[in-house]
C-alpha atoms as a PDB file:
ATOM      1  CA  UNK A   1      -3.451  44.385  -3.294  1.00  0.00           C
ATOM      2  CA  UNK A   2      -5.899  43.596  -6.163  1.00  0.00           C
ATOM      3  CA  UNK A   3      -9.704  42.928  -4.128  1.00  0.00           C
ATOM      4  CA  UNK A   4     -10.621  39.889  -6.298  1.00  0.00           C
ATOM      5  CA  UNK A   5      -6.757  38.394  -5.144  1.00  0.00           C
ATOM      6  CA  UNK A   6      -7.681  39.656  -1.625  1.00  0.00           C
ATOM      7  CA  UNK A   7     -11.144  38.198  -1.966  1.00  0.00           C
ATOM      8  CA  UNK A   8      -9.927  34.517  -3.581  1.00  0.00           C
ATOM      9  CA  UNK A   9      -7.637  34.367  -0.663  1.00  0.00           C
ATOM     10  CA  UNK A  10     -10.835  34.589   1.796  1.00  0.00           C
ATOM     11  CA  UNK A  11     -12.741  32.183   0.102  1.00  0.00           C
ATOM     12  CA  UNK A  12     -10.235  29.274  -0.427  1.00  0.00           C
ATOM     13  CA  UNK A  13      -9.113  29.814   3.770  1.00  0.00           C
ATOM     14  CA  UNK A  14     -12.854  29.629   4.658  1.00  0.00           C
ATOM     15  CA  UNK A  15     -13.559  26.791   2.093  1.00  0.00           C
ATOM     16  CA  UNK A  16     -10.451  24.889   3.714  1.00  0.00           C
ATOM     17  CA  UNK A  17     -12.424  25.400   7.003  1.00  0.00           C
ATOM     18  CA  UNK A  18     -15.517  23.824   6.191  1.00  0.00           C
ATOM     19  CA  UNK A  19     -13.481  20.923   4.745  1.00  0.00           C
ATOM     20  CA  UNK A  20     -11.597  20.274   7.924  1.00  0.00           C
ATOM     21  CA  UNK A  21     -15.097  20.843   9.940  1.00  0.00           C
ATOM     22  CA  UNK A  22     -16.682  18.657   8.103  1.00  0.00           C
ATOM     23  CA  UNK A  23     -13.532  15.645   7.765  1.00  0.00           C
ATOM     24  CA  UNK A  24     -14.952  14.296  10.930  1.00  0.00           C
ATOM     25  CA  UNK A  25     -15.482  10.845  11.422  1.00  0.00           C
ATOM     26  CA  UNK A  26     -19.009  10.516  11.740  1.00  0.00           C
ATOM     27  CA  UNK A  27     -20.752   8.515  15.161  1.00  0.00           C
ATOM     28  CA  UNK A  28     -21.729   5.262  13.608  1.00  0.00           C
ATOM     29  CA  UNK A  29     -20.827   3.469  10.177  1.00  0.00           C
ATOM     30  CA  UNK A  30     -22.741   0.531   8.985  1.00  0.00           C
ATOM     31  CA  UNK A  31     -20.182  -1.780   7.245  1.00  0.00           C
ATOM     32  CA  UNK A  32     -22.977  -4.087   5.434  1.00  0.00           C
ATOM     33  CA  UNK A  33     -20.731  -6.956   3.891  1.00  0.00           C
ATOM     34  CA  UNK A  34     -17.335  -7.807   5.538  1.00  0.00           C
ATOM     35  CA  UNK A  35     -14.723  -7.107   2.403  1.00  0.00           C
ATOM     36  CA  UNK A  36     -12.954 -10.246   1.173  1.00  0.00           C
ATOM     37  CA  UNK A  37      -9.354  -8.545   0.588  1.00  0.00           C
ATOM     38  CA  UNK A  38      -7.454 -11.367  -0.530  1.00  0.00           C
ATOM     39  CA  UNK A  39     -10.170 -11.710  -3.352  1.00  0.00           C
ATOM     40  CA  UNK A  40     -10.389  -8.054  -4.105  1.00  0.00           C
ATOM     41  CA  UNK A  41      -6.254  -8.190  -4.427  1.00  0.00           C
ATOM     42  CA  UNK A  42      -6.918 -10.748  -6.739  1.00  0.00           C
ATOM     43  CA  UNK A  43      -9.412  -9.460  -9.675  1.00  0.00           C
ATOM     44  CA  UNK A  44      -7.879  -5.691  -9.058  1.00  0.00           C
ATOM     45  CA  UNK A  45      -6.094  -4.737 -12.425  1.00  0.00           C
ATOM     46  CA  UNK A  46      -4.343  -1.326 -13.338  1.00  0.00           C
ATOM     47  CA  UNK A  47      -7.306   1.406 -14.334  1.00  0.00           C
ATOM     48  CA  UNK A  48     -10.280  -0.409 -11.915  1.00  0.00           C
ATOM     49  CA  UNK A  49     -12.163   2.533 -10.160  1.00  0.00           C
ATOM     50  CA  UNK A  50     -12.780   1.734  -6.666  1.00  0.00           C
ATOM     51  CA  UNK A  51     -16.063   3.749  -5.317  1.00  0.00           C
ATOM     52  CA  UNK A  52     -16.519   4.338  -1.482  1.00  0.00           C
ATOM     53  CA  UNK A  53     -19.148   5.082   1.322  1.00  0.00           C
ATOM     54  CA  UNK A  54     -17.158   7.222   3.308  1.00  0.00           C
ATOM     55  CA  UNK A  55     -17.543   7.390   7.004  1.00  0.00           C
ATOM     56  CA  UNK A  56     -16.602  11.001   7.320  1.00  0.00           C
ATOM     57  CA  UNK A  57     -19.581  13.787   7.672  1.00  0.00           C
ATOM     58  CA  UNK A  58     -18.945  15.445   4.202  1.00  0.00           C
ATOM     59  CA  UNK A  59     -19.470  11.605   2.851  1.00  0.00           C
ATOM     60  CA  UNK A  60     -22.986  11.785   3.962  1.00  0.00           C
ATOM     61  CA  UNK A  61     -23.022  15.283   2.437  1.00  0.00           C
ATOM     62  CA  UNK A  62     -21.974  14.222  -0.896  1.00  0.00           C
ATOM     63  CA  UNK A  63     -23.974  11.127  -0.999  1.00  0.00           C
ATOM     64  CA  UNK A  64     -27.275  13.836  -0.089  1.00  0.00           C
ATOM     65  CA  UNK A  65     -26.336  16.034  -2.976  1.00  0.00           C
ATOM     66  CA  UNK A  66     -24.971  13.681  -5.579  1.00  0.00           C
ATOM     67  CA  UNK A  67     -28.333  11.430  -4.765  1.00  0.00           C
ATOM     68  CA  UNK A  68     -25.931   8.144  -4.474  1.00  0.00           C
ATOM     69  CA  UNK A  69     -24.368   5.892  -2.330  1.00  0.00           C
ATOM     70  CA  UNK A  70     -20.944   6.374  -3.039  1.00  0.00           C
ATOM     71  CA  UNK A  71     -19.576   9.701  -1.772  1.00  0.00           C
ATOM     72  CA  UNK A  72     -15.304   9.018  -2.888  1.00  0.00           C
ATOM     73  CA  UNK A  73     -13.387   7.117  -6.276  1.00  0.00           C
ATOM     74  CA  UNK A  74     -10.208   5.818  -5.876  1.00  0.00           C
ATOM     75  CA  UNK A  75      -7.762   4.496  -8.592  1.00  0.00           C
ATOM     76  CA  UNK A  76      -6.241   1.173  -8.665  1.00  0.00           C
ATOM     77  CA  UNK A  77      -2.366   2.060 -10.653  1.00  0.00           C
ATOM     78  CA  UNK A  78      -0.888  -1.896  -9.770  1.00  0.00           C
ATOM     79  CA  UNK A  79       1.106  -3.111  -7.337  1.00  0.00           C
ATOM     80  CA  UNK A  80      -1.610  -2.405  -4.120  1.00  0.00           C
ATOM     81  CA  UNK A  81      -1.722   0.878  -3.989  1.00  0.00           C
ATOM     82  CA  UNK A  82      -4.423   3.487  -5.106  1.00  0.00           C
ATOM     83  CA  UNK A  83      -4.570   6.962  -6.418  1.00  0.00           C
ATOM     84  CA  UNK A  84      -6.532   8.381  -3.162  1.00  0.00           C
ATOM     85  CA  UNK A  85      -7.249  12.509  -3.571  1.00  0.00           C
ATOM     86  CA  UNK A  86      -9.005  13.340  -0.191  1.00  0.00           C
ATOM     87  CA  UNK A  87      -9.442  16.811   1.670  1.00  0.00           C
ATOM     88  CA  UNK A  88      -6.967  15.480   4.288  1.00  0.00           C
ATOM     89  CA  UNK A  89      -3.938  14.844   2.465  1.00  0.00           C
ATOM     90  CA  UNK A  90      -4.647  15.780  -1.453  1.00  0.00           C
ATOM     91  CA  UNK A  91      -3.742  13.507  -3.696  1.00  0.00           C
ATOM     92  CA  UNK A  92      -1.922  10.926  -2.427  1.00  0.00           C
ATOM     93  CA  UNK A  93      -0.914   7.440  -3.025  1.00  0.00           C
ATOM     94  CA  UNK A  94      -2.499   4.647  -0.459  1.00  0.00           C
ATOM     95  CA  UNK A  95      -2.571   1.199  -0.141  1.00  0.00           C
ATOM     96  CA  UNK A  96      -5.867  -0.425  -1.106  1.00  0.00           C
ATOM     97  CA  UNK A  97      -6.005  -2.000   2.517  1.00  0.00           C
ATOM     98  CA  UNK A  98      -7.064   1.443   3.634  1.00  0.00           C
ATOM     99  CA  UNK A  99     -10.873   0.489   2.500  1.00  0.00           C
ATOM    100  CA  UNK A 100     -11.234  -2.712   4.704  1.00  0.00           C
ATOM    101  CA  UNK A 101     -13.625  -1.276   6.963  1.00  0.00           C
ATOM    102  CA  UNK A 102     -15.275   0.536   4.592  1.00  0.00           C
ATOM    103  CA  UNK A 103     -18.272  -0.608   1.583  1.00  0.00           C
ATOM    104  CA  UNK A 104     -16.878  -0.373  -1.685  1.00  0.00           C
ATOM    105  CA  UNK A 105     -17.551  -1.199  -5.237  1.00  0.00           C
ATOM    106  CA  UNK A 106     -15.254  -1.911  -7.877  1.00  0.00           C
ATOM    107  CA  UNK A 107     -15.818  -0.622 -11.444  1.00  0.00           C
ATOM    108  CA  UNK A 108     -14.105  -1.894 -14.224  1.00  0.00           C
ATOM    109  CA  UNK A 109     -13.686   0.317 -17.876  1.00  0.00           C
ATOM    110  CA  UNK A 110     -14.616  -1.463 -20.779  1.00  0.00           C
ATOM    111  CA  UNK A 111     -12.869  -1.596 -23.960  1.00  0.00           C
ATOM    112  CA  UNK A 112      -9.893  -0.261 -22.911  1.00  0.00           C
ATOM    113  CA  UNK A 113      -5.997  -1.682 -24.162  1.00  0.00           C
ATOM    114  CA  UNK A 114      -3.494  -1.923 -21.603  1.00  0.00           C
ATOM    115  CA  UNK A 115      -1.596   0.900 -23.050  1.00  0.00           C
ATOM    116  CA  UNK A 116      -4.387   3.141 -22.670  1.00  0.00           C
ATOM    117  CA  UNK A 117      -4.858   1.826 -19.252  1.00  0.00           C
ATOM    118  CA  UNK A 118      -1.344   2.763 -18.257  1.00  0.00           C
ATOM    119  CA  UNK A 119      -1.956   6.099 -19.414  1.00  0.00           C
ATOM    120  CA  UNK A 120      -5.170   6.504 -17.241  1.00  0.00           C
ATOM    121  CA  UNK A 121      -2.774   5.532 -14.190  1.00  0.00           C
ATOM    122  CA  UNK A 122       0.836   7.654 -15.389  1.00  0.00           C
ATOM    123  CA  UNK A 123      -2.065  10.455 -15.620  1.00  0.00           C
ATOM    124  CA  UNK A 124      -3.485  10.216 -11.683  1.00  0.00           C
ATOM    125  CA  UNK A 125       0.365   9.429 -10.540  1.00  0.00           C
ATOM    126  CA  UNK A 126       1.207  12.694 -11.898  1.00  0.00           C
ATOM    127  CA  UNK A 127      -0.754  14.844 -10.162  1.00  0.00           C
ATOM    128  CA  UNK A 128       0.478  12.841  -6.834  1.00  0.00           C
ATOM    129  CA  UNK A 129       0.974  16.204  -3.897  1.00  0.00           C
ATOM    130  CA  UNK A 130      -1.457  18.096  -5.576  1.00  0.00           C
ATOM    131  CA  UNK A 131      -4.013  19.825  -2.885  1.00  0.00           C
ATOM    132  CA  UNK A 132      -7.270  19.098  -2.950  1.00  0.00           C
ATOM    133  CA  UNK A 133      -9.839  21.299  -4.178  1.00  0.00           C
ATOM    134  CA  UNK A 134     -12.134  22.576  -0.824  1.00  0.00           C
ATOM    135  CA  UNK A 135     -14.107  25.587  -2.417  1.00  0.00           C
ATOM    136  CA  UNK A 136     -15.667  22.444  -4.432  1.00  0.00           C
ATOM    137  CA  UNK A 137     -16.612  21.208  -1.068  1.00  0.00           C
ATOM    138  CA  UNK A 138     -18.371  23.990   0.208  1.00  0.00           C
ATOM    139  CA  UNK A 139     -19.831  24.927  -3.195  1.00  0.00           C
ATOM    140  CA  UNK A 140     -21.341  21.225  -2.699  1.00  0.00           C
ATOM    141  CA  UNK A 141     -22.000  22.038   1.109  1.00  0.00           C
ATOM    142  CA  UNK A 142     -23.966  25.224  -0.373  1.00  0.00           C
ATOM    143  CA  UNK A 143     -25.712  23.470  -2.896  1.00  0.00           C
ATOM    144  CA  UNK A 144     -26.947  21.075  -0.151  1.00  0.00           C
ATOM    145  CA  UNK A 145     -28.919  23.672   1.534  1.00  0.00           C
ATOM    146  CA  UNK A 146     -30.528  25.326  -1.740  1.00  0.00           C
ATOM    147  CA  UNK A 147     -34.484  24.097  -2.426  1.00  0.00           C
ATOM    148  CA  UNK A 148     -33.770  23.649  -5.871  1.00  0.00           C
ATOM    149  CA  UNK A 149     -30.546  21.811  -6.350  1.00  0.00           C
ATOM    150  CA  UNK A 150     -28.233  20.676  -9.162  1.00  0.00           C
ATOM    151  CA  UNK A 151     -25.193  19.409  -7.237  1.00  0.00           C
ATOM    152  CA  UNK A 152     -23.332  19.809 -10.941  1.00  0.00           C
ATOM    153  CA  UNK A 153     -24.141  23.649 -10.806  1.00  0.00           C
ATOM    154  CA  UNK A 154     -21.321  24.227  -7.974  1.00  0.00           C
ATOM    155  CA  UNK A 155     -18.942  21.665  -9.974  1.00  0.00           C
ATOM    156  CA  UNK A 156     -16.398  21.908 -12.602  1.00  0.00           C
ATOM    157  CA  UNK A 157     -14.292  25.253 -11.372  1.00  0.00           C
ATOM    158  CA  UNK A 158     -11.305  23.452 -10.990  1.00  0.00           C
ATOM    159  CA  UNK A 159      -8.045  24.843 -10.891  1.00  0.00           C
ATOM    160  CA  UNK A 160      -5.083  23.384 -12.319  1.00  0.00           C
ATOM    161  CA  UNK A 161      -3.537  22.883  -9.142  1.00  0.00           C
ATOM    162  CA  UNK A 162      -6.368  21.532  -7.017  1.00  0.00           C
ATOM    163  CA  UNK A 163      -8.432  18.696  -7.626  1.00  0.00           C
ATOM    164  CA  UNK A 164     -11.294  16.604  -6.437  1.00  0.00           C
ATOM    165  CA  UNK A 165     -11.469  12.531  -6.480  1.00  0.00           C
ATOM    166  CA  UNK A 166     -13.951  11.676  -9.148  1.00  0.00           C
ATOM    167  CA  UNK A 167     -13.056  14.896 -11.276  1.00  0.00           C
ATOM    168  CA  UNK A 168      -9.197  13.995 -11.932  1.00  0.00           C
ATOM    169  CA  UNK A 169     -10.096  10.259 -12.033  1.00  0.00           C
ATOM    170  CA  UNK A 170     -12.601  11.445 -15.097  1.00  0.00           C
ATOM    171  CA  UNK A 171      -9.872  13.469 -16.445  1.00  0.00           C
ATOM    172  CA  UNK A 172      -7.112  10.682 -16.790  1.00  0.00           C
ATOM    173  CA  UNK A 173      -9.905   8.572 -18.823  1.00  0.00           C
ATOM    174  CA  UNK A 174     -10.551  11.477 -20.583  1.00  0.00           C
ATOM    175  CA  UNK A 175      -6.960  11.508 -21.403  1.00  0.00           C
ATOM    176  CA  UNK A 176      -7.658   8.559 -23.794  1.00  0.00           C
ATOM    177  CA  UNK A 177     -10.672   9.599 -25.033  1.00  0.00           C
ATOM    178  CA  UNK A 178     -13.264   7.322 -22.637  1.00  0.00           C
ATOM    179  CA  UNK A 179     -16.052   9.344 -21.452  1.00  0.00           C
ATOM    180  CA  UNK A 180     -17.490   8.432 -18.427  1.00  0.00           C
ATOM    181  CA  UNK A 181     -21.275   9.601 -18.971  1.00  0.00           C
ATOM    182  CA  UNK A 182     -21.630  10.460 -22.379  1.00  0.00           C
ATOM    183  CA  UNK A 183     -22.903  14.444 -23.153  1.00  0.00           C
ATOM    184  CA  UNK A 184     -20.752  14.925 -19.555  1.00  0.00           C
ATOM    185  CA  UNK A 185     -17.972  17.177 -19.205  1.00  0.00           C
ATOM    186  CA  UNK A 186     -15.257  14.915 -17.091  1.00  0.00           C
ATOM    187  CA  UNK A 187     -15.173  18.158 -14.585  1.00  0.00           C
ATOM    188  CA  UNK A 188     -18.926  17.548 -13.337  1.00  0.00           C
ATOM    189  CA  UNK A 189     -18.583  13.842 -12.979  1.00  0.00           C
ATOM    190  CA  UNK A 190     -19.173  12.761  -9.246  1.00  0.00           C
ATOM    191  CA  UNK A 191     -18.369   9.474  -7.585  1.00  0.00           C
ATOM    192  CA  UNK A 192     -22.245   7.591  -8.467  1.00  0.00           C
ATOM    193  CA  UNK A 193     -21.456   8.341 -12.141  1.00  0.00           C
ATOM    194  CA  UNK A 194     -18.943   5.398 -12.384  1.00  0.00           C
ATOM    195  CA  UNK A 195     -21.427   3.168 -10.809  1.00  0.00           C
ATOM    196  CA  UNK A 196     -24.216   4.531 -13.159  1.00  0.00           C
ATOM    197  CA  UNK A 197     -21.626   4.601 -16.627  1.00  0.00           C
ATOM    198  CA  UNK A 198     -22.509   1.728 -19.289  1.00  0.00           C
ATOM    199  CA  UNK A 199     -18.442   1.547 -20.125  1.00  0.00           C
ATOM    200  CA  UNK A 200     -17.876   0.442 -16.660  1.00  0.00           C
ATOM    201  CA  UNK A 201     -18.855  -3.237 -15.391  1.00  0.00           C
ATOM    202  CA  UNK A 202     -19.580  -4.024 -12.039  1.00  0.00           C
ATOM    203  CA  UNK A 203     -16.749  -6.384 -10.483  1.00  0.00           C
ATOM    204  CA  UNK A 204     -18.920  -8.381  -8.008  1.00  0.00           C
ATOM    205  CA  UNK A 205     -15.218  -9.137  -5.509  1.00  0.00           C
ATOM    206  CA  UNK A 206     -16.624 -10.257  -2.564  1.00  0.00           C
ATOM    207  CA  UNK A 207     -18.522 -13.487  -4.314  1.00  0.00           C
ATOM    208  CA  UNK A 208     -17.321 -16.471  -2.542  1.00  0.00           C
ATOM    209  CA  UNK A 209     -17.480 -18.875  -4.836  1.00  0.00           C
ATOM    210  CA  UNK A 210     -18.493 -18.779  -8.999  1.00  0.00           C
ATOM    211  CA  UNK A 211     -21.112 -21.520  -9.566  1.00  0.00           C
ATOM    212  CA  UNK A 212     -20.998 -23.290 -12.681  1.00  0.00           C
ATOM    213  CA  UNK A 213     -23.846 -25.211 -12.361  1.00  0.00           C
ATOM    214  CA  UNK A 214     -27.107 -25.406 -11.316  1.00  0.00           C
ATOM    215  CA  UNK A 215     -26.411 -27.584  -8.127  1.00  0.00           C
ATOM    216  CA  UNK A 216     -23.876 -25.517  -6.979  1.00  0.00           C
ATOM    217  CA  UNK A 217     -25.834 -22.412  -7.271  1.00  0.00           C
ATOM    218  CA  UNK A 218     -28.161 -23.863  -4.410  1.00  0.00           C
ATOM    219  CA  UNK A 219     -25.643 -24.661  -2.654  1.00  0.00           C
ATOM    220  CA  UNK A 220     -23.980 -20.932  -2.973  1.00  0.00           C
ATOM    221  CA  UNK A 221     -27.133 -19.630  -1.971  1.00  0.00           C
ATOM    222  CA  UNK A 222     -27.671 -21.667   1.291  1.00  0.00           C
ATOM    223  CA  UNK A 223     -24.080 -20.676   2.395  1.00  0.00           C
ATOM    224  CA  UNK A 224     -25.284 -16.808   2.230  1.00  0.00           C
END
């Protein structure tokens, strides 16, 4: 048997370890603003990037080395259901109820035709059953313990067959030619970088009512 085969085989069953070590749900979550669902159904269109504070402990790990709040990206492809690539179950599809109990923030590409937006989700749905990538995981779970860190040092050695949430949600915009952070190869994006991107607004969901006037600002703010 060829020792680099021999040796790959090692490091993705010992990578797959860590990931299920560290899959646990962690002791206490704070869920800081109850999500309005109905309203989130609502404004959610096809190509919307849904970011997530996980509640697992290689969230917290992600979030440490990616310097962020958001530790997972989901896709929005229509009909209430999301592109969802997680260590657990690779990429599968889930319903957006899944991230009830969880803070969220919904991200919104600018610019973008529908056409090109139905690419970005054919894209994700195609790689539905792939596994997810776990030596990324412990390269991040590595990087976590170095002094000097880049988290985007351990990133981008993707194979085609295993992928990560924020990498192949970068690569299906890519797909149409939408960077995410410009000078950024789609492979080292993380989960923050949506949040961060200037071609992605900020869909504010949970707002319980729109004022359109002064008066009824006030009165929005003394119902918070």
């Amino acid at each position: 048997m060829n020792p680099f085969y021999f040796w790959e085989i090692i490091q993705k069953y010992a990578a797959k370890k860590v990931a299920e070590r560290l899959n646990r749900d962690l002791v206490s979550y704070h869920l800081r603003t109850r999500n309005n669902m109905d309203n989130l159904k609502r404004v959610l269109r096809p190509g919307d990037v849904i970011l997530v504070e996980g509640n697992k402990l290689i969230s917290r790990v992600v979030m440490a080395v990616t310097h962020s709040t958001w530790s997972h990206s989901a896709l929005y492809v229509g009909n209430g259901k999301i592109i969802d690539p997680l260590p657990s179950t690779g990429t599968a599809i889930n319903v957006v109820d899944v991230l009830q109990h969880l803070n969220i923030r919904l991200c919104r590409p600018v610019g973008l035709t529908d056409t090109q937006l139905r690419r970005v989700c054919d894209f994700t749905l195609s790689h539905v059953g792939r596994k997810y990538d776990h030596i990324n995981i412990s390269n991040i779970l590595f990087s976590y313990f170095k002094k000097h860190r880049d988290h985007t040092e351990f990133l981008g050695d993707i194979s085609s067959s295993n992928e990560v949430c924020s990498g192949l949600i970068a690569e299906a915009f890519n797909e149409v030619g939408f960077t995410i952070i410009d000078g950024i190869n789609f492979s080292q994006i993380v989960p923050g970088d949506f949040d961060l991107s200037p071609h992605f607004e900020i869909i504010k969901f949970n707002l319980i009512h729109i004022p359109n006037s002064e008066g009824e600002i006030a009165k929005a703010w003394n119902g918070i």
